[in-house]
Protein backbone atom coordinates (compact mmCIF):
# COMPACT_ATOMS: atom_id res chain seq x y z
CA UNK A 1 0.00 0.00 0.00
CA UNK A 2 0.76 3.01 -0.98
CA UNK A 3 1.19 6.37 1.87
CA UNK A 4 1.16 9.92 1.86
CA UNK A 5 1.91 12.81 4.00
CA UNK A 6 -1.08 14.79 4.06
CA UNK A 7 -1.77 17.93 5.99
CA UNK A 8 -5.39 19.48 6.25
CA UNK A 9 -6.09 22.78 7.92
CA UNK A 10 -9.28 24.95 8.43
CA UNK A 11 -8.78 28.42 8.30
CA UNK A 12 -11.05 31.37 8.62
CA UNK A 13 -12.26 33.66 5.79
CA UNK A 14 -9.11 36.14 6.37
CA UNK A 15 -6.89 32.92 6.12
CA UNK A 16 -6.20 32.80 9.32
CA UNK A 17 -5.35 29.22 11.09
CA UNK A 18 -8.48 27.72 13.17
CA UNK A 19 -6.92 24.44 13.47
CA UNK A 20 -4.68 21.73 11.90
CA UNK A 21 -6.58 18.74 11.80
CA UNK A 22 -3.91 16.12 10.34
CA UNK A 23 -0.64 16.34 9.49
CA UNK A 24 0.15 12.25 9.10
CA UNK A 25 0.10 9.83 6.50
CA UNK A 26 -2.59 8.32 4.91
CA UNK A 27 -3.27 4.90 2.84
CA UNK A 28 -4.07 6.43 -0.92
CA UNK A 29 -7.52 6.26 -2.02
CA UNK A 30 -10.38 7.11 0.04
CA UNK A 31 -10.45 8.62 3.41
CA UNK A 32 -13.00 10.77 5.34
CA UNK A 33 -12.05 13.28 7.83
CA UNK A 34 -14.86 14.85 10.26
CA UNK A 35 -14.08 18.42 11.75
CA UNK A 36 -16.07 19.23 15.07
CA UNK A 37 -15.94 22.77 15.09
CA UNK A 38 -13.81 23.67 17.65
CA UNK A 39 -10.20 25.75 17.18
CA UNK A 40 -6.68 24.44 18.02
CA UNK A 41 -7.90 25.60 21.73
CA UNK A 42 -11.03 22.96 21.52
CA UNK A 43 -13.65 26.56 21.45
CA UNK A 44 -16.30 25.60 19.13
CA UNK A 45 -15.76 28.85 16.29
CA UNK A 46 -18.49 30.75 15.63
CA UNK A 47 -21.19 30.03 12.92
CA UNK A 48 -19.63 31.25 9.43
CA UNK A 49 -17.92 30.04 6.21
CA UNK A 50 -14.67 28.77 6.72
CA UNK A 51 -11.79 27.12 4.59
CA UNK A 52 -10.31 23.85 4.06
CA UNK A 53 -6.93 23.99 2.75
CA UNK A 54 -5.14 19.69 2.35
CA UNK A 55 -1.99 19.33 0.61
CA UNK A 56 -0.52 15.84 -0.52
CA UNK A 57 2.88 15.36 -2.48
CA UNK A 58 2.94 18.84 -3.64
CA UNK A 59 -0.44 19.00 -4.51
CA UNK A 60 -3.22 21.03 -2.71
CA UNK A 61 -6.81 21.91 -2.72
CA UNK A 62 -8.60 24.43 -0.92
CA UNK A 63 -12.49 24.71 -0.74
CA UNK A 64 -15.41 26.49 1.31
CA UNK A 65 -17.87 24.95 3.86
CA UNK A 66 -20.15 26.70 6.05
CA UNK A 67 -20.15 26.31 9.85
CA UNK A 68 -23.67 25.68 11.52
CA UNK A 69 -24.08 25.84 15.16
């Protein structure tokens, strides 16, 4: 089997860090990661559109997802 290093943050809509939620490697293929809402200091972050940002052997992807208390 093949592994990657893969790192996946959520950061706010002014890019700033909320919290890292991996930074470890992975089995390639499929693999679902949950986020509970909280920030590195385990607050739950107010409702509001936030950013994922994962990068993988150079690559990365960034999207939006909305926060809903």
């Amino acid at each position: 089997a093949k592994y990657s290093l893969v790192d996946l943050k959520i950061v706010d809509i002014n890019g700033r860090q909320i919290c890292q939620l991996l930074n470890n490697d992975f089995v390639a293929g499929r693999n679902d990661v949950s986020w509970n809402g909280k920030n590195t200091s385990g607050k739950v972050v107010p409702t509001g559109m936030y950013l994922y940002d994962i990068e993988s052997e150079g690559r990365r992807l960034q999207g939006k997802m909305l926060f809903l208390k």
